[in-house]
C-alpha atoms as a PDB file:
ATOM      1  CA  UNK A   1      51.061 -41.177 -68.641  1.00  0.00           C
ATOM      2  CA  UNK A   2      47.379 -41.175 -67.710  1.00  0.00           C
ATOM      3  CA  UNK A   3      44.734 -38.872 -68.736  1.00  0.00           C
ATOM      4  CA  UNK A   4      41.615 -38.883 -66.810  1.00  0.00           C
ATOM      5  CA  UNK A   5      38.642 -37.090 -66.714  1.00  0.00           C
ATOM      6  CA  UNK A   6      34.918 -37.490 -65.838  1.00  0.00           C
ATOM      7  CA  UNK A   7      31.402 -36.306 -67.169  1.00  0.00           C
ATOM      8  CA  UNK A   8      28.331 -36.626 -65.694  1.00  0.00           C
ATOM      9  CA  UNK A   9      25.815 -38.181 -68.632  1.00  0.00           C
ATOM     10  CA  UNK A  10      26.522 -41.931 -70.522  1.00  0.00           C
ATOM     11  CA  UNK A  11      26.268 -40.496 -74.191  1.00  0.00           C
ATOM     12  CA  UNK A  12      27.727 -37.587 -75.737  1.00  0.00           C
ATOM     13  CA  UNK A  13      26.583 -39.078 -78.794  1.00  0.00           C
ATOM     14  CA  UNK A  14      22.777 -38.865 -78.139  1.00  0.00           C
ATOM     15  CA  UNK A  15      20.709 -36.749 -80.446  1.00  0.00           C
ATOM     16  CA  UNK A  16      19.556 -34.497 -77.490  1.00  0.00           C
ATOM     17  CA  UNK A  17      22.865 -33.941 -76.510  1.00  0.00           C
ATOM     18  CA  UNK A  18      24.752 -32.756 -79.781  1.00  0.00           C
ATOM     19  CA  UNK A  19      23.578 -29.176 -79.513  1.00  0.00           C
ATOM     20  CA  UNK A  20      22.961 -28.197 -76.000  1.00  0.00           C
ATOM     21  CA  UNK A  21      24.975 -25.542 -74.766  1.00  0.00           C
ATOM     22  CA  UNK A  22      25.426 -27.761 -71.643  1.00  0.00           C
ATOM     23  CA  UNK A  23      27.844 -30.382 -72.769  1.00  0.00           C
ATOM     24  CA  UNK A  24      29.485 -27.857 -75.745  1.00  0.00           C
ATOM     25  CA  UNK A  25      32.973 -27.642 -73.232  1.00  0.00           C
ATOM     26  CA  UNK A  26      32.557 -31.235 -72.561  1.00  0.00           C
ATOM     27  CA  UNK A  27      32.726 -32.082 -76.239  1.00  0.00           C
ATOM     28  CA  UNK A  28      35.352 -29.755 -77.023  1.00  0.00           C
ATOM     29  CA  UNK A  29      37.306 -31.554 -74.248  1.00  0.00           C
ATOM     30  CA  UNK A  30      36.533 -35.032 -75.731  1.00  0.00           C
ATOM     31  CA  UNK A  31      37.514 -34.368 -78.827  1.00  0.00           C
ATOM     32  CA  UNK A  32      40.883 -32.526 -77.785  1.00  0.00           C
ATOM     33  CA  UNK A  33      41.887 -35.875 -75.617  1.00  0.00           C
ATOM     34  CA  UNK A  34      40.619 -38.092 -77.808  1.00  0.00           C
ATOM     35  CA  UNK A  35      43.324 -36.426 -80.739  1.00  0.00           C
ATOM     36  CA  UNK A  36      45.711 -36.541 -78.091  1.00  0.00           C
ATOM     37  CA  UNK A  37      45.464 -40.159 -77.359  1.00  0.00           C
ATOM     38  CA  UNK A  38      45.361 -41.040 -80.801  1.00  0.00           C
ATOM     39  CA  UNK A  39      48.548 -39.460 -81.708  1.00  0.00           C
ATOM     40  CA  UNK A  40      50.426 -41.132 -78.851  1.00  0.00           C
ATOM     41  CA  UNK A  41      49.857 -44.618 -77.832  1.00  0.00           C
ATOM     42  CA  UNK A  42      51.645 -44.559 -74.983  1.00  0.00           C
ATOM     43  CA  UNK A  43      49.037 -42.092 -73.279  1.00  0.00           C
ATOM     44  CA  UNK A  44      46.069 -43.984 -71.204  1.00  0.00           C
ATOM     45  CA  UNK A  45      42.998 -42.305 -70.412  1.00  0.00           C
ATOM     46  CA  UNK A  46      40.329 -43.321 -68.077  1.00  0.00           C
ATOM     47  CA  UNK A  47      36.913 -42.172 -68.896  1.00  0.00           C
ATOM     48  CA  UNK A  48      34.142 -41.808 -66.335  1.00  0.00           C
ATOM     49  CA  UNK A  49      30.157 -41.915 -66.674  1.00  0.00           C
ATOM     50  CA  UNK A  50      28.370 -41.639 -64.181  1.00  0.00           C
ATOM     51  CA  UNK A  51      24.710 -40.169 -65.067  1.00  0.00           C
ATOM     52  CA  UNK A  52      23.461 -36.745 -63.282  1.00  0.00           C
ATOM     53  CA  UNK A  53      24.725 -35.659 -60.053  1.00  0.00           C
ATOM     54  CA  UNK A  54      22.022 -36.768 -57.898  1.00  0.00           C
ATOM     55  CA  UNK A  55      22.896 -33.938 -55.130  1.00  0.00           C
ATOM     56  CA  UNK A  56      23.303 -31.184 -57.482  1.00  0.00           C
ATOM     57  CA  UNK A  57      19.554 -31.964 -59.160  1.00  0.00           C
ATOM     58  CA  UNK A  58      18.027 -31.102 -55.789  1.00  0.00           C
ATOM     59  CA  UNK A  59      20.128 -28.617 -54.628  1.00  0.00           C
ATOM     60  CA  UNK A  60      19.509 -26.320 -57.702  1.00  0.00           C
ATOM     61  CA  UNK A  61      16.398 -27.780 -57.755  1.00  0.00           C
ATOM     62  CA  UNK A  62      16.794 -29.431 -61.472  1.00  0.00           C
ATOM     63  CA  UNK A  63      13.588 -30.787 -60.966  1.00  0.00           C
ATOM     64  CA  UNK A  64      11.573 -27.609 -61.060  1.00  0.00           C
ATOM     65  CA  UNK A  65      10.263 -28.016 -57.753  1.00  0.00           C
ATOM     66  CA  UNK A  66       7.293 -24.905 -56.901  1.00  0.00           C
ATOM     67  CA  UNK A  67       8.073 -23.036 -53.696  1.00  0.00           C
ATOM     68  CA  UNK A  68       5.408 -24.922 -51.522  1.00  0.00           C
ATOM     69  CA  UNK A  69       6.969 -28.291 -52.746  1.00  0.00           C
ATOM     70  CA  UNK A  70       3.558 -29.698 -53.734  1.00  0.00           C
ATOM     71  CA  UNK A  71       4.338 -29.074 -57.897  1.00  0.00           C
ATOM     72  CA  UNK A  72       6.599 -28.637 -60.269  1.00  0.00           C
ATOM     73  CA  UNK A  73       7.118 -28.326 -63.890  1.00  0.00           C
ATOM     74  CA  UNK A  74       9.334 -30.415 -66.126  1.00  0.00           C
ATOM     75  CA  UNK A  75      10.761 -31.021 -69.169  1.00  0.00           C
ATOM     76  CA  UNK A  76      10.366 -34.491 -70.908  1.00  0.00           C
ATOM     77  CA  UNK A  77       8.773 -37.871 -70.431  1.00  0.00           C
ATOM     78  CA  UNK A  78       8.137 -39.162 -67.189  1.00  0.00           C
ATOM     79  CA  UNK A  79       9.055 -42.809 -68.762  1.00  0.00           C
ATOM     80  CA  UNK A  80      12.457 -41.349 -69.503  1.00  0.00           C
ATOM     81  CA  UNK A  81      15.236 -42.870 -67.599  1.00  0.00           C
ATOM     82  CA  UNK A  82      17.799 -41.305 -65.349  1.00  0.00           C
ATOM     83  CA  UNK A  83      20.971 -42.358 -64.026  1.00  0.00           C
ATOM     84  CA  UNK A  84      22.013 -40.665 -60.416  1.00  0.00           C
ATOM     85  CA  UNK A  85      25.072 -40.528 -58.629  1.00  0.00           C
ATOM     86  CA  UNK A  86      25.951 -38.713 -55.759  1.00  0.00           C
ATOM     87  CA  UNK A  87      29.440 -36.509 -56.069  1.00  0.00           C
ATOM     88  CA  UNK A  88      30.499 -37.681 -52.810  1.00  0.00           C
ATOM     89  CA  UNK A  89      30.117 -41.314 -54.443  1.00  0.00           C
ATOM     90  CA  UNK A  90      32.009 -40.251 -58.046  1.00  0.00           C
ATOM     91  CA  UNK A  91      34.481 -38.829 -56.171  1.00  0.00           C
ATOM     92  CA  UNK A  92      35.218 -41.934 -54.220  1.00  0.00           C
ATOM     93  CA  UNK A  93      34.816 -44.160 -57.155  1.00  0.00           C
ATOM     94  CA  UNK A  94      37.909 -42.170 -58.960  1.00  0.00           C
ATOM     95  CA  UNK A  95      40.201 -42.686 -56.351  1.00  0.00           C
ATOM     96  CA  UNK A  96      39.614 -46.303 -56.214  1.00  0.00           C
ATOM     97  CA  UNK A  97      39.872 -46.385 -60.138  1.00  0.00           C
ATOM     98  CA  UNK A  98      43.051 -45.249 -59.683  1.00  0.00           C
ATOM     99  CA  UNK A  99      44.708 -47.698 -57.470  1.00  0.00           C
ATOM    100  CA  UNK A 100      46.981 -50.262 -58.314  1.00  0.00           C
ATOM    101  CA  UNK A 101      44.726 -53.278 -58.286  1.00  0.00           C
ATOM    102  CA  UNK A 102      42.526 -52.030 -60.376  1.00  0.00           C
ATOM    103  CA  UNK A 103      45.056 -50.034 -62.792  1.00  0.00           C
ATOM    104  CA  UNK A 104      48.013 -51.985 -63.620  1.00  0.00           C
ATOM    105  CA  UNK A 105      49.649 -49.931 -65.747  1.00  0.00           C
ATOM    106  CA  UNK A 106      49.589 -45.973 -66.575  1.00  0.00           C
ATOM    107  CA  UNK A 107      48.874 -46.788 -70.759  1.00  0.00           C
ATOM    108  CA  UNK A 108      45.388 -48.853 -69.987  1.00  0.00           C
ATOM    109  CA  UNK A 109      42.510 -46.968 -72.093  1.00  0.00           C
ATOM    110  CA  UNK A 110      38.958 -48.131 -69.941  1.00  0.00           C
ATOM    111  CA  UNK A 111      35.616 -46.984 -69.806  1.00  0.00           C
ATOM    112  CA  UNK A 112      34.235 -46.754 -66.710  1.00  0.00           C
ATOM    113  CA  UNK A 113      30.489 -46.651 -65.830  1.00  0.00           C
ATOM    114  CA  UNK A 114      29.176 -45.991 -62.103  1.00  0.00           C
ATOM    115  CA  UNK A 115      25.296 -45.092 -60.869  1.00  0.00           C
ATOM    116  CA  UNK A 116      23.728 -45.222 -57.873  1.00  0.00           C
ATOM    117  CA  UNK A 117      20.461 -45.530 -59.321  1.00  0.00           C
ATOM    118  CA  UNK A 118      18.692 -45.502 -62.807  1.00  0.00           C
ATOM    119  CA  UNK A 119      15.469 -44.612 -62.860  1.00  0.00           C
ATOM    120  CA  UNK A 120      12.137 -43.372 -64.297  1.00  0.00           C
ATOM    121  CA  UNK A 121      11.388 -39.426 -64.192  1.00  0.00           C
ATOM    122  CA  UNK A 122       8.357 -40.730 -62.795  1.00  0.00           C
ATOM    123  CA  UNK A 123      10.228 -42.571 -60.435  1.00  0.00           C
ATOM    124  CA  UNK A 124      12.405 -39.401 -59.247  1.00  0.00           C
ATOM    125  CA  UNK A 125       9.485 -37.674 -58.066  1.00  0.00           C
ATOM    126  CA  UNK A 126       7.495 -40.345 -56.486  1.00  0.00           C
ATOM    127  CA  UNK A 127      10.807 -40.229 -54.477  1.00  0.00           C
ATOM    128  CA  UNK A 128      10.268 -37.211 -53.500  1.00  0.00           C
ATOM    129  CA  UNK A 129       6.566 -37.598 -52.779  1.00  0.00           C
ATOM    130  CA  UNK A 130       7.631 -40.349 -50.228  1.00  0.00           C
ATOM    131  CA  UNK A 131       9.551 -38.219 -48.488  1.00  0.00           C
ATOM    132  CA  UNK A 132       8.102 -34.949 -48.436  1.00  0.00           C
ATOM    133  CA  UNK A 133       4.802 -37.289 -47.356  1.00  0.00           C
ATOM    134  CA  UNK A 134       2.757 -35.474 -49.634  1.00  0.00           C
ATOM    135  CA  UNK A 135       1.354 -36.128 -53.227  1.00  0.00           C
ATOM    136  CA  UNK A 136       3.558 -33.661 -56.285  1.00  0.00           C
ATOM    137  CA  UNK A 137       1.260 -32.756 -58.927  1.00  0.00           C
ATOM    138  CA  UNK A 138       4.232 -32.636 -62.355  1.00  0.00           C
ATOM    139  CA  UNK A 139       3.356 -31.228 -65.170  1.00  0.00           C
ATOM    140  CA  UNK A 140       5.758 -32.624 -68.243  1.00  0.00           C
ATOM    141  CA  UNK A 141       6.309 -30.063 -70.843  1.00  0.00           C
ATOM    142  CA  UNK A 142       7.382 -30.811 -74.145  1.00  0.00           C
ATOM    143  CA  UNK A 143      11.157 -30.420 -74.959  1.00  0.00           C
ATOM    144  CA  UNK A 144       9.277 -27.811 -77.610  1.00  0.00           C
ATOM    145  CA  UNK A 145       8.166 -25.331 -74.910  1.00  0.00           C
ATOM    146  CA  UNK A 146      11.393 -25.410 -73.350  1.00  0.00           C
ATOM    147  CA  UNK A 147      12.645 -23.767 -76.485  1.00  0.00           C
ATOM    148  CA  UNK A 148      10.423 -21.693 -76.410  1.00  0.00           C
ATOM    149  CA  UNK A 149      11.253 -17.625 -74.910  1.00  0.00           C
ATOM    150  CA  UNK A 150      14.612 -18.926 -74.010  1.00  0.00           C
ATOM    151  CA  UNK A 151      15.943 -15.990 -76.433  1.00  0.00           C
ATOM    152  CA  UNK A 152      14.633 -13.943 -73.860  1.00  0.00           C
ATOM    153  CA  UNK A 153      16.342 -15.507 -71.278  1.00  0.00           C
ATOM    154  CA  UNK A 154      19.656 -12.917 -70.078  1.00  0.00           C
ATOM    155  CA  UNK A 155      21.363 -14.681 -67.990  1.00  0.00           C
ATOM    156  CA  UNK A 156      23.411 -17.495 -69.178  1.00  0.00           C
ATOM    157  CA  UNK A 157      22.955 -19.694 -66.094  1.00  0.00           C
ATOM    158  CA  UNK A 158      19.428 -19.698 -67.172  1.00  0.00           C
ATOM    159  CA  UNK A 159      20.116 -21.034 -70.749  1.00  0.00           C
ATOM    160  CA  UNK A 160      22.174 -23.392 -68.956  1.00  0.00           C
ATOM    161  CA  UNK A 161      20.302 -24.916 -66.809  1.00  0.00           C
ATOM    162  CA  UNK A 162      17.417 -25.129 -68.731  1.00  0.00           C
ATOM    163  CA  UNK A 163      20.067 -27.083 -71.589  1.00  0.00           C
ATOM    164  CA  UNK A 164      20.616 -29.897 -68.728  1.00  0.00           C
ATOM    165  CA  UNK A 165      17.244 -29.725 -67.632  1.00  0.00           C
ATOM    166  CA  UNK A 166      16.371 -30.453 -71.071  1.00  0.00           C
ATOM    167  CA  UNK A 167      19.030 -33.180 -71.493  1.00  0.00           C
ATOM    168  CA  UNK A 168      17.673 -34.871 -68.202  1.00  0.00           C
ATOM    169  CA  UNK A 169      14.131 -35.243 -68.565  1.00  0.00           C
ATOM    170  CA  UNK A 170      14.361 -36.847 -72.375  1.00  0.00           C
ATOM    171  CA  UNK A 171      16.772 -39.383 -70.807  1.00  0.00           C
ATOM    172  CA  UNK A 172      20.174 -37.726 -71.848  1.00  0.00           C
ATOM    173  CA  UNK A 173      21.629 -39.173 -68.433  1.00  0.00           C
ATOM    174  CA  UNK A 174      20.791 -42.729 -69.029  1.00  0.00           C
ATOM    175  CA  UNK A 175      23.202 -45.773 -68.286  1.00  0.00           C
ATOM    176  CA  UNK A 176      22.832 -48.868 -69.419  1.00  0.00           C
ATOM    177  CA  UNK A 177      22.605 -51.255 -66.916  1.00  0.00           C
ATOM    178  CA  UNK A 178      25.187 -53.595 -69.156  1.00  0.00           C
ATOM    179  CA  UNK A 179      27.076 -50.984 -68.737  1.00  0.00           C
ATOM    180  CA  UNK A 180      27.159 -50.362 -65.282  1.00  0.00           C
ATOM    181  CA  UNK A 181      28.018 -54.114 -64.708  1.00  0.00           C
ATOM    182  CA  UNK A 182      30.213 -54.393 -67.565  1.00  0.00           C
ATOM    183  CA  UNK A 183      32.540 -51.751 -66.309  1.00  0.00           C
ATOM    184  CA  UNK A 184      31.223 -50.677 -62.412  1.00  0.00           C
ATOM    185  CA  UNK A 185      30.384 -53.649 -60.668  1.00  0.00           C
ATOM    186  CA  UNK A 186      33.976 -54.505 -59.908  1.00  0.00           C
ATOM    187  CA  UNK A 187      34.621 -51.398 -57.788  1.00  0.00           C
ATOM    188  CA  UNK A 188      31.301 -51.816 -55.553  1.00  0.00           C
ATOM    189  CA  UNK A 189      32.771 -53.313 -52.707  1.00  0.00           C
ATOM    190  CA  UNK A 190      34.812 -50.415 -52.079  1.00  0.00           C
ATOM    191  CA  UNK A 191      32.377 -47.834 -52.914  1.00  0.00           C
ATOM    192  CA  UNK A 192      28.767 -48.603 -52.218  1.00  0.00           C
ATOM    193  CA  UNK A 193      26.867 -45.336 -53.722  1.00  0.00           C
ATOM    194  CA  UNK A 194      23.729 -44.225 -52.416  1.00  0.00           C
ATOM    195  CA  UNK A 195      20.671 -44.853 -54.369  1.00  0.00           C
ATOM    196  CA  UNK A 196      18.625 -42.016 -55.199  1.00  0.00           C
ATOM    197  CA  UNK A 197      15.940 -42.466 -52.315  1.00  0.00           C
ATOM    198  CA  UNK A 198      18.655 -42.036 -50.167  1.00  0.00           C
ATOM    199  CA  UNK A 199      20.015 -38.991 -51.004  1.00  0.00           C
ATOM    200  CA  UNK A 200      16.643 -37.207 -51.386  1.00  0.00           C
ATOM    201  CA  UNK A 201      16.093 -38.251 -47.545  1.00  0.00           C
ATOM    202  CA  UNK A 202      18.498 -37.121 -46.642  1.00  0.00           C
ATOM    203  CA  UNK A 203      18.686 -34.311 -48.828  1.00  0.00           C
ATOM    204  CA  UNK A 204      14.739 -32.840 -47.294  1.00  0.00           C
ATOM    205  CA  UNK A 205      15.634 -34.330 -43.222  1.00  0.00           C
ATOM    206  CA  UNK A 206      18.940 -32.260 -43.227  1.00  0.00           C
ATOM    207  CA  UNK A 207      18.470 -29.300 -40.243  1.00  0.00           C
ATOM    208  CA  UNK A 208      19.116 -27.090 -43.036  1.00  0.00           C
ATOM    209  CA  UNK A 209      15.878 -27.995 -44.626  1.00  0.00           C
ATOM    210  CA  UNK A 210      13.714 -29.647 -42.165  1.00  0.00           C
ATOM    211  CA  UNK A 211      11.139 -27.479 -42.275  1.00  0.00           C
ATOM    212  CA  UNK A 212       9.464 -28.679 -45.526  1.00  0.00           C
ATOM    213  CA  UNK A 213       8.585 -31.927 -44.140  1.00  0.00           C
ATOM    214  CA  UNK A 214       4.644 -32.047 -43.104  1.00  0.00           C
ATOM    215  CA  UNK A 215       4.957 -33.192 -39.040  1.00  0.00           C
END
């Protein structure tokens, strides 16, 4: 039998991920396949990193992006580092995990590491500078501030996105590029993900959002 299951970030271990609310379910999860696979060794598991969802942190605009698209606010260091990966790409990348040449029997226990870019904070914006074709002003807040008021806060999407936003921008969603060859490279001639420049373009050029660009 094999268990497999996905999360989007390289280190549930990291000190800025222990106590988020974000990953709390994710850890829980872990932990409960982790006992499970312990107890029986004729379980397998696959396990999945793949860093942020690069589609997701534009679409719910992650990055704090101000309505006129020339600002935004964010939490952390813009030397942190980011790992991207489109969904479309992850889910690609799990079929072709799962196919005989690459999984010859149901008991194997891998870790499997996949980006389509890793990258600066600093770098994700100038990104989107690039293509908006128009300079950002970002303002990096300290992962302090973003504690601060959240009591206040009543919806619980709001708490949780600010958690991942939090996790993001002090480089929570980093993997190691070791990593990535260690345990990725192998499946990139069948899955070629796009690279975070590419998704933002086409992310802001979609008909859907084509007006932001400057003509």
């Amino acid at each position: 039998m094999l268990l497999t299951w996905d999360r989007d970030g390289p280190n549930l271990n990291h000190a800025a991920i222990r106590d988020e609310l974000y990953f709390a379910d994710k850890l829980a999860l872990r932990k409960h396949i982790e006992a499970r696979v312990q107890a029986d060794t004729s379980l397998g598991f696959t396990y999945v990193m793949t860093g942020a969802l690069s589609d997701f942190l534009l679409e719910s605009n992650v990055l704090g992006l101000n309505e006129d698209k020339r600002s935004a606010i964010y939490f952390g260091s813009p030397d942190a580092r980011v790992s991207t990966t489109h969904s479309d790409d992850i889910a690609k990348f799990v079929v072709a995990s799962l196919l005989p040449h690459h999984l010859p029997c149901l008991n194997a226990r891998r870790h499997l590491c996949f980006a389509g870019s890793t990258l600066s904070n600093l770098s994700l914006f100038d990104a989107v500078s690039y293509v908006l074709r128009r300079p950002l002003d970002v303002t990096y807040d300290s992962l302090d501030i973003s504690y601060e008021n959240e009591s206040q806060l009543k919806a619980a999407g709001d708490k949780f996105q600010r958690s991942f936003r939090r996790i993001l921008g002090c480089g929570g969603f980093e993997l190691k590029e070791q990593e990535v060859a260690q345990s990725g490279r192998e499946f990139w001639h069948e899955v070629k993900p796009k690279a975070w420049a590419q998704v933002v373009y086409e992310f802001f050029t979609s008909k859907e959002r084509g007006w932001e660009m400057i003509k």
